[in-house]
Structure formats: C-alpha cells, structure tokens
C-alpha atoms as a PDB file:
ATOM      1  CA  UNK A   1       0.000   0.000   0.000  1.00  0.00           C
ATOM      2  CA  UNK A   2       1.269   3.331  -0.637  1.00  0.00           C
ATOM      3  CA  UNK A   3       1.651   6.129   1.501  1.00  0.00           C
ATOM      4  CA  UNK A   4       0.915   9.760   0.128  1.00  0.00           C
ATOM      5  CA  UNK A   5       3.427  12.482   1.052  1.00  0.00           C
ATOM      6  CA  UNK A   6       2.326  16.131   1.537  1.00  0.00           C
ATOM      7  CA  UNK A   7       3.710  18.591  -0.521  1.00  0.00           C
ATOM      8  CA  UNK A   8       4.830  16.086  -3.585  1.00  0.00           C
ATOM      9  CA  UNK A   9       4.217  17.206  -6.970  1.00  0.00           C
ATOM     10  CA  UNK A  10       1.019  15.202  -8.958  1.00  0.00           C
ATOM     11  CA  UNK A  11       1.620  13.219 -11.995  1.00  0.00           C
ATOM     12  CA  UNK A  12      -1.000  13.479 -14.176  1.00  0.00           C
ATOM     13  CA  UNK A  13      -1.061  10.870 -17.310  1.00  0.00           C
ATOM     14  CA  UNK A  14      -2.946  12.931 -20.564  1.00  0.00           C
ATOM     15  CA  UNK A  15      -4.646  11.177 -23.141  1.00  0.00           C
ATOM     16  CA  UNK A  16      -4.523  13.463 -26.401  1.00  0.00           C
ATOM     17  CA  UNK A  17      -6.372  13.054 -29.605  1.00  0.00           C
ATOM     18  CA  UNK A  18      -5.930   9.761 -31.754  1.00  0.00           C
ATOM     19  CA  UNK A  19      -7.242  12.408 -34.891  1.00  0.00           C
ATOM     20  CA  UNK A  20     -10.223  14.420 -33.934  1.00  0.00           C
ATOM     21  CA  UNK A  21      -8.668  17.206 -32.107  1.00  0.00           C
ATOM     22  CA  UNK A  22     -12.477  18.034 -30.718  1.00  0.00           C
ATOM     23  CA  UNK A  23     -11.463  14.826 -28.966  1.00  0.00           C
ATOM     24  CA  UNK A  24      -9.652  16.638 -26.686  1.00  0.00           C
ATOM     25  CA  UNK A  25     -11.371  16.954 -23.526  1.00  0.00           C
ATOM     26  CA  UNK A  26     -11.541  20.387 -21.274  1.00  0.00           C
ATOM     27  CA  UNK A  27     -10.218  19.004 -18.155  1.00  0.00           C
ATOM     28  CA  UNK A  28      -6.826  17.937 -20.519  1.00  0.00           C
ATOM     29  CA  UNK A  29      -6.224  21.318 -21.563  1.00  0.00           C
ATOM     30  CA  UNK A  30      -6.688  22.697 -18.267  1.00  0.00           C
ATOM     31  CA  UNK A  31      -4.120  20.743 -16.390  1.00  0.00           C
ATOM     32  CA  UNK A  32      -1.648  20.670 -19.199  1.00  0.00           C
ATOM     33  CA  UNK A  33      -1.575  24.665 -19.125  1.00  0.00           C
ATOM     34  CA  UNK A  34      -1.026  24.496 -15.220  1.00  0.00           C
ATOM     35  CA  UNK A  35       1.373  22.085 -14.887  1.00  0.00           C
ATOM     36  CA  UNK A  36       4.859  22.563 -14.635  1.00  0.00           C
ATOM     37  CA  UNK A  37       6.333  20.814 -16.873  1.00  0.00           C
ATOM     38  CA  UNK A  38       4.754  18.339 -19.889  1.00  0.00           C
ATOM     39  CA  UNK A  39       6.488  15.313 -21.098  1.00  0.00           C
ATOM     40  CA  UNK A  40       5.923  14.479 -24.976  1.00  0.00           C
ATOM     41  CA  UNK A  41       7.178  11.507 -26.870  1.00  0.00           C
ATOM     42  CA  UNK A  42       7.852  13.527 -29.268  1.00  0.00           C
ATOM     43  CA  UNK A  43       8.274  17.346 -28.266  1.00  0.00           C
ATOM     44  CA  UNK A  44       7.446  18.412 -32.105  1.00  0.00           C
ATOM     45  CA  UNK A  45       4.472  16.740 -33.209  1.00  0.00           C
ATOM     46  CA  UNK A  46       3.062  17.359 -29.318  1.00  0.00           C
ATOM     47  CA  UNK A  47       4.131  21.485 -29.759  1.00  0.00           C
ATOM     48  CA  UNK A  48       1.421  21.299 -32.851  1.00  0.00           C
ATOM     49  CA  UNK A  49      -1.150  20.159 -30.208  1.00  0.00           C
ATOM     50  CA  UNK A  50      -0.190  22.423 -27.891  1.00  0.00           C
ATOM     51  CA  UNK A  51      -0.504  25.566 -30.186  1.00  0.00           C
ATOM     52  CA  UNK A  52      -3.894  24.873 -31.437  1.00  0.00           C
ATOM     53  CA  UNK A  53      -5.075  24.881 -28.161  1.00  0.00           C
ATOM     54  CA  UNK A  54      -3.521  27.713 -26.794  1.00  0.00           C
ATOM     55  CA  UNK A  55      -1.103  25.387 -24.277  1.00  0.00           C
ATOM     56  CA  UNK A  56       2.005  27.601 -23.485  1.00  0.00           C
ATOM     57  CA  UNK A  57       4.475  25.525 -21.400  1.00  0.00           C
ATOM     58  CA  UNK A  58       7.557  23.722 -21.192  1.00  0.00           C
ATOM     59  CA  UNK A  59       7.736  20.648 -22.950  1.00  0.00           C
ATOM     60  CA  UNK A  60      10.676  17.753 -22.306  1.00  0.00           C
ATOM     61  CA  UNK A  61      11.270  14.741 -24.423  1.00  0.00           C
ATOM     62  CA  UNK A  62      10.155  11.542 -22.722  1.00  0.00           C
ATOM     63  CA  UNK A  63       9.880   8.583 -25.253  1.00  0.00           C
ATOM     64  CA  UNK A  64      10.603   4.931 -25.265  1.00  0.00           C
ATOM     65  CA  UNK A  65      14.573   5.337 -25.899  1.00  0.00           C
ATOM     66  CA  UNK A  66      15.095   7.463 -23.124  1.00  0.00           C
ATOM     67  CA  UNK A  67      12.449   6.840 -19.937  1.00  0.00           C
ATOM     68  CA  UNK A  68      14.489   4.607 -17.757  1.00  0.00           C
ATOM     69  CA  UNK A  69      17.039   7.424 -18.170  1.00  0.00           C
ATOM     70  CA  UNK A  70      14.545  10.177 -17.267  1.00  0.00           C
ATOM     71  CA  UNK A  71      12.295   8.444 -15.206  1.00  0.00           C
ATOM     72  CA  UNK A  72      14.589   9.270 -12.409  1.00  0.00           C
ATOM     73  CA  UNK A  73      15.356  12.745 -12.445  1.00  0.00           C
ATOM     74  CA  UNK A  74      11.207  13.024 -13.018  1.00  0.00           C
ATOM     75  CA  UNK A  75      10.484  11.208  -9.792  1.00  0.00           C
ATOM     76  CA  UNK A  76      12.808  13.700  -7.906  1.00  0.00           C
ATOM     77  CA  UNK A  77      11.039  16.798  -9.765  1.00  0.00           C
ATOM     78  CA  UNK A  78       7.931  15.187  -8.794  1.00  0.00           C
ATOM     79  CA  UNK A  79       9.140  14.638  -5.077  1.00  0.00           C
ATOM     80  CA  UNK A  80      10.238  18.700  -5.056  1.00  0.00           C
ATOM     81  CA  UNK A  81       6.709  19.612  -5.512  1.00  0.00           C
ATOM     82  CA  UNK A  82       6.461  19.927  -9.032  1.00  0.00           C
ATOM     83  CA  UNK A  83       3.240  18.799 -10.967  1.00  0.00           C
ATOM     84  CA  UNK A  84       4.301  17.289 -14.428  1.00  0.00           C
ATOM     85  CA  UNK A  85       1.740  16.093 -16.970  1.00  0.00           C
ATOM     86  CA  UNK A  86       2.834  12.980 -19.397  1.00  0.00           C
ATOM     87  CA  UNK A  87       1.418  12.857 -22.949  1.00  0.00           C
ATOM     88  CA  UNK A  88       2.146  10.656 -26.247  1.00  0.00           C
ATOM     89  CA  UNK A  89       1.756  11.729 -30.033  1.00  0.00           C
ATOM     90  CA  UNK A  90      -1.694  10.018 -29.791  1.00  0.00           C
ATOM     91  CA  UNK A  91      -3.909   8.027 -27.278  1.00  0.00           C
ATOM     92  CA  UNK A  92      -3.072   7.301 -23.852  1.00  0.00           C
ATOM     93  CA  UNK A  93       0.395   7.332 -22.905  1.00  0.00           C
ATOM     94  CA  UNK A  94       1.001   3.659 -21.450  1.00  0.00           C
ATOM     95  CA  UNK A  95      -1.030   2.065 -24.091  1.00  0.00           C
ATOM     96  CA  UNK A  96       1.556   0.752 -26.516  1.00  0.00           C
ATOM     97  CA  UNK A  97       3.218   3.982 -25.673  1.00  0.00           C
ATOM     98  CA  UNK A  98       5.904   5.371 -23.635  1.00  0.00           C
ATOM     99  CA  UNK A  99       4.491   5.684 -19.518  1.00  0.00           C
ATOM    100  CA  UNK A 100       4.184   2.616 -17.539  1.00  0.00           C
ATOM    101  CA  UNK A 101       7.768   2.802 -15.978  1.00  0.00           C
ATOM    102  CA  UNK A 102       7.608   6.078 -15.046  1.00  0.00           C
ATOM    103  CA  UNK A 103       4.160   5.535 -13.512  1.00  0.00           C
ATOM    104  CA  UNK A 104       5.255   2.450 -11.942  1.00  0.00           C
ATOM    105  CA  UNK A 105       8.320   4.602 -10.405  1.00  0.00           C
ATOM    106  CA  UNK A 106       6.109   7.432  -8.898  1.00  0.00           C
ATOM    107  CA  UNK A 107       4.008   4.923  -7.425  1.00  0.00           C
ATOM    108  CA  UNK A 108       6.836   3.266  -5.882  1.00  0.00           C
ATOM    109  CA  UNK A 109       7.846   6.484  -4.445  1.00  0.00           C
ATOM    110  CA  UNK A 110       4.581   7.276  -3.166  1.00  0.00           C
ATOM    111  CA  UNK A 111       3.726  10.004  -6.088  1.00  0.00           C
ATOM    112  CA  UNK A 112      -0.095  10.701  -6.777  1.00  0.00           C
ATOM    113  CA  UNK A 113      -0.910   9.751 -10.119  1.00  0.00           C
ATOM    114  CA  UNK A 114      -3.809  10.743 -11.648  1.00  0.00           C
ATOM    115  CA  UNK A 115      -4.803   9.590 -15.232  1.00  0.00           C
ATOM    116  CA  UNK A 116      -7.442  11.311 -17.372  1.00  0.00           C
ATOM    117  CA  UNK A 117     -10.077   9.462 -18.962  1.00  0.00           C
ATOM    118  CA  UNK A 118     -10.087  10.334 -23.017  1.00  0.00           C
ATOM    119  CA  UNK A 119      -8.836   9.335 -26.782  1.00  0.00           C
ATOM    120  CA  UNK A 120      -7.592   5.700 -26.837  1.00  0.00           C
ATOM    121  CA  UNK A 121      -7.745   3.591 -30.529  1.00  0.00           C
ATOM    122  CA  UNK A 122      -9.182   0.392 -29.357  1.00  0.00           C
ATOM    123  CA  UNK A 123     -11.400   0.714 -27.609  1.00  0.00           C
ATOM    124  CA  UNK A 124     -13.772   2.887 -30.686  1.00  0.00           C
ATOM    125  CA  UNK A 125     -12.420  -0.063 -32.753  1.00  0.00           C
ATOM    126  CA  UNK A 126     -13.678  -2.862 -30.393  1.00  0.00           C
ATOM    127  CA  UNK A 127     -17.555  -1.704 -30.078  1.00  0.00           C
ATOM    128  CA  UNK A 128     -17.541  -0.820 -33.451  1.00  0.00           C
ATOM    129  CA  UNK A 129     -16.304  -4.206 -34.535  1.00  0.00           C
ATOM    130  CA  UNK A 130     -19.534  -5.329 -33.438  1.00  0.00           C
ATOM    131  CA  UNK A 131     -17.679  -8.372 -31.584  1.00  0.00           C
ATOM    132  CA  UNK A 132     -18.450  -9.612 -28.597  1.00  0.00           C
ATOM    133  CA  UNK A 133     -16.160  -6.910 -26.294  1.00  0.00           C
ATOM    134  CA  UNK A 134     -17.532  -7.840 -22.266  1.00  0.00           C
ATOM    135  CA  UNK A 135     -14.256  -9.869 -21.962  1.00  0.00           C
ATOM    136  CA  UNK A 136     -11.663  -8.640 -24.082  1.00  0.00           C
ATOM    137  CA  UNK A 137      -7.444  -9.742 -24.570  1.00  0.00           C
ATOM    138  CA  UNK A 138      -5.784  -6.696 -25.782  1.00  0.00           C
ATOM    139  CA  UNK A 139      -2.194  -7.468 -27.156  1.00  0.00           C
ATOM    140  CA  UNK A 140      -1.120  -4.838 -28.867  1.00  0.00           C
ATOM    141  CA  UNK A 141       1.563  -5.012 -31.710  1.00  0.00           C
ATOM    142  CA  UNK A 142       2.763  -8.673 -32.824  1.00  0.00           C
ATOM    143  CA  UNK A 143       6.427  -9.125 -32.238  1.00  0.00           C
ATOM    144  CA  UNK A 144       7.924  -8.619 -35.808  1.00  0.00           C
ATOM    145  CA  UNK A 145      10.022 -11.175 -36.513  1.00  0.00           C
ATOM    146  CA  UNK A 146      11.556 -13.531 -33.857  1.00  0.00           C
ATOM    147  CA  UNK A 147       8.541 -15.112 -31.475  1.00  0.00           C
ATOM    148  CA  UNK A 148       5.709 -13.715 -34.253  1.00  0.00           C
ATOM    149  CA  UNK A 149       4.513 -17.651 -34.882  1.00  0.00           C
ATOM    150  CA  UNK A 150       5.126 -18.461 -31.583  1.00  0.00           C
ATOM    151  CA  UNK A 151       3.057 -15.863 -30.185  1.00  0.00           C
ATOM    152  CA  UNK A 152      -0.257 -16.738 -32.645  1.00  0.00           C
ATOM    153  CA  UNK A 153       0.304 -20.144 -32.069  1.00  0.00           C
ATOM    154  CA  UNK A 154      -0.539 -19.222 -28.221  1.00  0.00           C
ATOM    155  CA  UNK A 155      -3.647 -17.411 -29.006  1.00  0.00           C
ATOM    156  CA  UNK A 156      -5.252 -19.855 -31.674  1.00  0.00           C
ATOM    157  CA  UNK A 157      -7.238 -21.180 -28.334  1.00  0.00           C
ATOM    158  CA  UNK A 158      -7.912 -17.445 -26.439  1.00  0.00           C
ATOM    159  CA  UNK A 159     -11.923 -17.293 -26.023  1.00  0.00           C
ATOM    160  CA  UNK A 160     -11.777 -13.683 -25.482  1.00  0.00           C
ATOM    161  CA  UNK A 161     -12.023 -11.076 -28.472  1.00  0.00           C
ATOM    162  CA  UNK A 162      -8.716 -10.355 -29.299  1.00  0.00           C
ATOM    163  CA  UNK A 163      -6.898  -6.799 -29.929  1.00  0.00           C
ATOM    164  CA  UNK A 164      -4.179  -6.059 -31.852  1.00  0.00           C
ATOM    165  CA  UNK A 165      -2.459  -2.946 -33.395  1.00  0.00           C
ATOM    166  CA  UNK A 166      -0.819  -3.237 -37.134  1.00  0.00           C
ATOM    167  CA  UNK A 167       1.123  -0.526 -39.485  1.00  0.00           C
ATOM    168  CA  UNK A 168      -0.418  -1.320 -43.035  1.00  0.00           C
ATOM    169  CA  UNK A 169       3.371  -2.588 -44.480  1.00  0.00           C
ATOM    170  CA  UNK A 170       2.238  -5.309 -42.293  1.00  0.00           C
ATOM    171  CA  UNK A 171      -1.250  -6.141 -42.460  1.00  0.00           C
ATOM    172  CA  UNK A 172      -1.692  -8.397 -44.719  1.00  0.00           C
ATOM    173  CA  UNK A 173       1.174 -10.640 -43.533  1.00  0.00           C
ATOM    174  CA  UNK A 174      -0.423 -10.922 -40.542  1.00  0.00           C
ATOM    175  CA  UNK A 175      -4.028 -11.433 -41.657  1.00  0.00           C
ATOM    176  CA  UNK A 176      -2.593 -14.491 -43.382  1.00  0.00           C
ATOM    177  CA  UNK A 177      -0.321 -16.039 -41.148  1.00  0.00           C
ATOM    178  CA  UNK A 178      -3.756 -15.274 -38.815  1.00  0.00           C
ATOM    179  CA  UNK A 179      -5.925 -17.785 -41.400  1.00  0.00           C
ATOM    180  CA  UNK A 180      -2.992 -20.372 -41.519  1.00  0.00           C
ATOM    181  CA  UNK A 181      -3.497 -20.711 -37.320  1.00  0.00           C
ATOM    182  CA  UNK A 182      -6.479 -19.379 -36.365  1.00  0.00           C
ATOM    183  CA  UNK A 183      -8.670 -20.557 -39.559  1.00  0.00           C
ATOM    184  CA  UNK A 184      -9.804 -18.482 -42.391  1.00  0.00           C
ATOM    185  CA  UNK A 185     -13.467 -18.692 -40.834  1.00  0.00           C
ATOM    186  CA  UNK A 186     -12.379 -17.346 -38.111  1.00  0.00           C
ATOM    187  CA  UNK A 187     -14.427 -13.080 -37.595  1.00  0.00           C
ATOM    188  CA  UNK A 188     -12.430  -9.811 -37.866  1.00  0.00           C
ATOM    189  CA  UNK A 189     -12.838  -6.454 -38.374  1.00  0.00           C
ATOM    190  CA  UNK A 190      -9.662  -3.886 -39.475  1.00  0.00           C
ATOM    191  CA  UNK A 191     -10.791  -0.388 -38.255  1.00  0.00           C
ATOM    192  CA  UNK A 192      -8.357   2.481 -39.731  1.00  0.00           C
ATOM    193  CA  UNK A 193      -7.710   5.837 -38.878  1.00  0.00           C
ATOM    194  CA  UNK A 194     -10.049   5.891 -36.065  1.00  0.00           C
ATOM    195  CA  UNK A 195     -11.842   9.950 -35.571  1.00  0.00           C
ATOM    196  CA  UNK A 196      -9.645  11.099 -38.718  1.00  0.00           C
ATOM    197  CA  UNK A 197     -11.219  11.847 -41.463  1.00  0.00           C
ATOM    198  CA  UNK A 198     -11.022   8.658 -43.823  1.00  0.00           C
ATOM    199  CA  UNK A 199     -11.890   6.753 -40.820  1.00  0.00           C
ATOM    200  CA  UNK A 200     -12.662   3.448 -42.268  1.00  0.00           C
ATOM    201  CA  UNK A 201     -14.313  -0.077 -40.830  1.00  0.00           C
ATOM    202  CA  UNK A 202     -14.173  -3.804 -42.948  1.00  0.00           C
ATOM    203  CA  UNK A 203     -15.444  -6.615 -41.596  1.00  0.00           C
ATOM    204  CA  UNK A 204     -15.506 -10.369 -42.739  1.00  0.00           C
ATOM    205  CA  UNK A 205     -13.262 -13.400 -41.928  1.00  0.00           C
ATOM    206  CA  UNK A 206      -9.018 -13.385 -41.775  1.00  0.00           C
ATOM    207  CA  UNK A 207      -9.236 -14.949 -45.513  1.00  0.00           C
ATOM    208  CA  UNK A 208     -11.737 -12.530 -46.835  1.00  0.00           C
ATOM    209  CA  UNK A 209     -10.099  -9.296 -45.270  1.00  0.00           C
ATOM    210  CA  UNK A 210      -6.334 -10.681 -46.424  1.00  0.00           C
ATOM    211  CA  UNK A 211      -7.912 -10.882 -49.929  1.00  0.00           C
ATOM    212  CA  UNK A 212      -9.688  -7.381 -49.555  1.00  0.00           C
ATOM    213  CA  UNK A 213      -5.981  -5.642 -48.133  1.00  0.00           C
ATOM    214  CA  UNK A 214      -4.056  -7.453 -50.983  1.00  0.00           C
ATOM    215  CA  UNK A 215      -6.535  -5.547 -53.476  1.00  0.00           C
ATOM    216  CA  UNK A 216      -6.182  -2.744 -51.912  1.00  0.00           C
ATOM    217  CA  UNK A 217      -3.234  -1.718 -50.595  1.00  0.00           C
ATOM    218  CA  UNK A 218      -3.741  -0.379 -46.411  1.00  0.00           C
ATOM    219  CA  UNK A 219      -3.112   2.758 -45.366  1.00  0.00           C
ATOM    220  CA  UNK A 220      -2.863   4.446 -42.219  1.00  0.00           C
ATOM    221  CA  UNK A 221      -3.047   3.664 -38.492  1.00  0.00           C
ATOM    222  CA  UNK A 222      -5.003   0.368 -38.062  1.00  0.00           C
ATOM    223  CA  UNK A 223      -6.672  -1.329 -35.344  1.00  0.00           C
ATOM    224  CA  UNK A 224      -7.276  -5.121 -35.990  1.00  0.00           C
ATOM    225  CA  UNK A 225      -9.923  -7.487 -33.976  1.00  0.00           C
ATOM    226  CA  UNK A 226      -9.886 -10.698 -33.960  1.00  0.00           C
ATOM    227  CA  UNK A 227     -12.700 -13.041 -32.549  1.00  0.00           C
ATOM    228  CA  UNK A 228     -12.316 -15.755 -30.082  1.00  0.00           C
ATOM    229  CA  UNK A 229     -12.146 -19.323 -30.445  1.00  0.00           C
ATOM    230  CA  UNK A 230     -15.767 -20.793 -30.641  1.00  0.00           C
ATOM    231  CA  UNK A 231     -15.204 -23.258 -27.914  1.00  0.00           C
ATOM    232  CA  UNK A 232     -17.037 -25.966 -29.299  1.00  0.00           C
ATOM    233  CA  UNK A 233     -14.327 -26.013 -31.957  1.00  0.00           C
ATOM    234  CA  UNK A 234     -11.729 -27.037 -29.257  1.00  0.00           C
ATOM    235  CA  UNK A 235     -10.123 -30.647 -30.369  1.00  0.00           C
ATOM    236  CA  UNK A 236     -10.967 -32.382 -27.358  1.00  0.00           C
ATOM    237  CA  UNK A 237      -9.187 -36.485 -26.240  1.00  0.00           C
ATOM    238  CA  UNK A 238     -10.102 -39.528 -25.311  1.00  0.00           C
ATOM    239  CA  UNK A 239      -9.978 -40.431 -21.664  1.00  0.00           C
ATOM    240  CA  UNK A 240      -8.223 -43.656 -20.975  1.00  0.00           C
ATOM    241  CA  UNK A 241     -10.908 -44.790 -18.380  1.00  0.00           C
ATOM    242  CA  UNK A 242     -14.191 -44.399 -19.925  1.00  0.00           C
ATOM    243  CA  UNK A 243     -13.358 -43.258 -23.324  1.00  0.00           C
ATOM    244  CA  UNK A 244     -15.326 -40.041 -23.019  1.00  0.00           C
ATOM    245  CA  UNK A 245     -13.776 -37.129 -24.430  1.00  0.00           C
ATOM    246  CA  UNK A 246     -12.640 -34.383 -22.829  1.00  0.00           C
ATOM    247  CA  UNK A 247     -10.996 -30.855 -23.388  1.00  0.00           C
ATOM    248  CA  UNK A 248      -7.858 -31.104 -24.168  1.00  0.00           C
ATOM    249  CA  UNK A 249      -5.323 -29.851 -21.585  1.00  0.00           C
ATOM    250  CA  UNK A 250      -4.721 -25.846 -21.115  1.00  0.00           C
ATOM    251  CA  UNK A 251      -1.408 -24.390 -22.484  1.00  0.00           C
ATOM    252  CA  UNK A 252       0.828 -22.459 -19.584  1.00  0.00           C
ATOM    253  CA  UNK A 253      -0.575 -19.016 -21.482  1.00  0.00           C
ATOM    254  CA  UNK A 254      -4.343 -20.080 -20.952  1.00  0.00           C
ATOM    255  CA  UNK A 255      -3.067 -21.452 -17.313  1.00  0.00           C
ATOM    256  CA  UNK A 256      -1.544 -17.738 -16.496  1.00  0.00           C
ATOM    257  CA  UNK A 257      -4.087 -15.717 -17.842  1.00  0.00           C
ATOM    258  CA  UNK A 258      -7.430 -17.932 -15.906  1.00  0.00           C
ATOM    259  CA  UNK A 259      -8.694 -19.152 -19.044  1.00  0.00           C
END
C-alpha cells in the first residue's frame, strides 16, 4: 500500500487526440496549461497540439529510448513539488506507448498519479467491430520477426475477443499467417484511422479481409480485432478410463491468464 506524502508534486497521465482534435477533452487542456512541466514523446508533433489549443508551457522529451534514463530525475522533480503532466503523439500514454515505468516509479515512491479518462484507438475499434467486447485480450503489436509464430500459435485457443495494433506494411502478412493458425473462418474487423477523417471499418473473416488488403493496398493507423475461439471447436481427447472425451489440456498461457 502506498503512503501519500504532503507537498509532492502530482503526476498526471494525458490522453490526447488519436485524430479528432475536438477529442480533446476540457479538463486535458486545463491541467496541461497548469502544470509545470509536460512530457511528450515527441516534443514536435506534441508542440502542434499544444498551439492549437492555446497550451504555453515547457515541454521535455520523454519517449521509449530514453524513460528509464529520465524516469529518475522526473520522480525527484515530482518529489520537489512539481506537478508534471505525461502525454504521447496520440492516445493514452502507457497504451503501446511510452508511460508505464515512469508511472510504476512514482508509485513506488509514493507520487499521486492521476490519469485522465479520453482518446484511446481500441477501444472505438472494439464496439464498433460489433464483436463480442464484455471480456476482451488486448495485445497490442505482434512481435515482428523472432517469437511472431510463436506468439499466434498461443492465441489460436484465447476465447476472449482479441486486440491487436498493425502498421499497413504489415497487415496483410499478418491477416494471413492469422488464417494459416487461427482458420480463415475465423471473424475480424480492421478499423483504420479511427476519428480522422477517412476513418474506415471492414469486416468479414481473416481470408476474406487478407484478400480485400491485398486488393487494396492499407493505409494508415489500423486497429485489428480478432474473434475468439468458438469453444465448441476445441479438439478435445479420449480419456483412458471411460473413453469419453474431454478438453484437451490448457497451455501455460491459458493457465496464467485464468482461461
């Protein structure tokens, strides 16, 4: 449990627009022009944000190359009394994004953090999917070469709607090597650009959207979901007692996650 010290600084984790910048919420730009200091991923594309709404503050570059570095001297800012805000290029920071460490080190050292509720890709993508999204496994991007296979081979048994984030060089690689292991039955939806304005939504199977992305070509940020294994389609093995069949054991992944 962690203990609360008086006069620490507050850090406060931002979600900023993922292309909409109405998506920006009120309570965002308030804090981000009182703050002391704002992190950005990148201080450039984060300085455009910050001038169309009027934001005049110091910005320092916090990003995925140099956080363990900079997580430090943050914490000690924070623990002088300053109040720093954390933002990403687009989303919330922590979500495939530069900020868990640092969060993870101001809780350690008994920081307030405080994360807004706003702009986030998947979670648009999920409901729009029309997928089944009460119990959801978000995993984010795919490893890209080494553990890839590996990886899919894991999830061809997950039961939960599955989550994943893509760059369209990609896409269709992965939509195919999804139909080789999870079958070319199996429901998806690719939701791109999410709140920009070629926002776009296709759904069908893995083997009908591979064929639909190899016609024409992807472009932009993309959000792919994937649905769960229908568990009826489980293989299932013969007990040696009785002969009656039975599932066939969990994997260690379905064992660690409760499945």
């Amino acid at each position: 449990m962690c203990t609360f010290v008086a006069n620490m600084g507050t850090l406060y984790i931002i979600p900023t627009p993922v292309g909409n910048m109405e998506d920006m919420t009120f309570r965002a730009i308030r804090i981000l022009k009182e703050v002391d200091i704002i992190l950005a991923e990148d201080t450039r594309t984060s300085g455009v944000l910050l001038k169309h709404f009027g934001i005049e503050n110091r910005l320092m570059s916090h990003h995925k190359f140099n956080e363990h570095e900079t997580s430090a001297s943050v914490v000690e800012r924070l623990r002088g009394g300053q109040n720093i805000a954390l933002i990403s290029d687009a989303g919330t920071p922590g979500i495939s994004d530069p900020g868990f460490y640092l969060v993870r080190e101001a809780a350690k050292a008994g920081i307030e953090v405080y994360t807004l509720p706003g702009a986030t890709a998947f979670v648009p993508a999920l409901v729009t999917s029309g997928m089944p999204c009460d119990r959801f496994a978000f995993e984010g991007f795919l490893p890209q070469k080494k553990g890839r296979q590996t990886k899919m081979e894991l999830l061809r048994n997950e039961l939960r709607t599955m989550i994943f984030y893509e760059s369209p060089r990609r896409l269709v690689k992965t939509l195919t090597q999804m139909a080789e292991i999870f079958g070319g039955d199996r429901p998806a939806c690719v939701c791109r650009e999410i709140s920009k304005i070629h926002e776009d939504c296709q759904r069908g199977t893995l083997s009908s959207l591979a064929l639909h992305f190899t016609e024409q070509e992807p472009r932009g940020e993309i959000v792919l979901i994937v649905g769960g294994v229908d568990p009826d389609s489980i293989p299932t093995e013969k007990t040696e007692e009785g002969g009656e069949e039975v599932p066939r054991k969990k994997s260690k992944y379905q064992l660690k996650r409760g499945l």
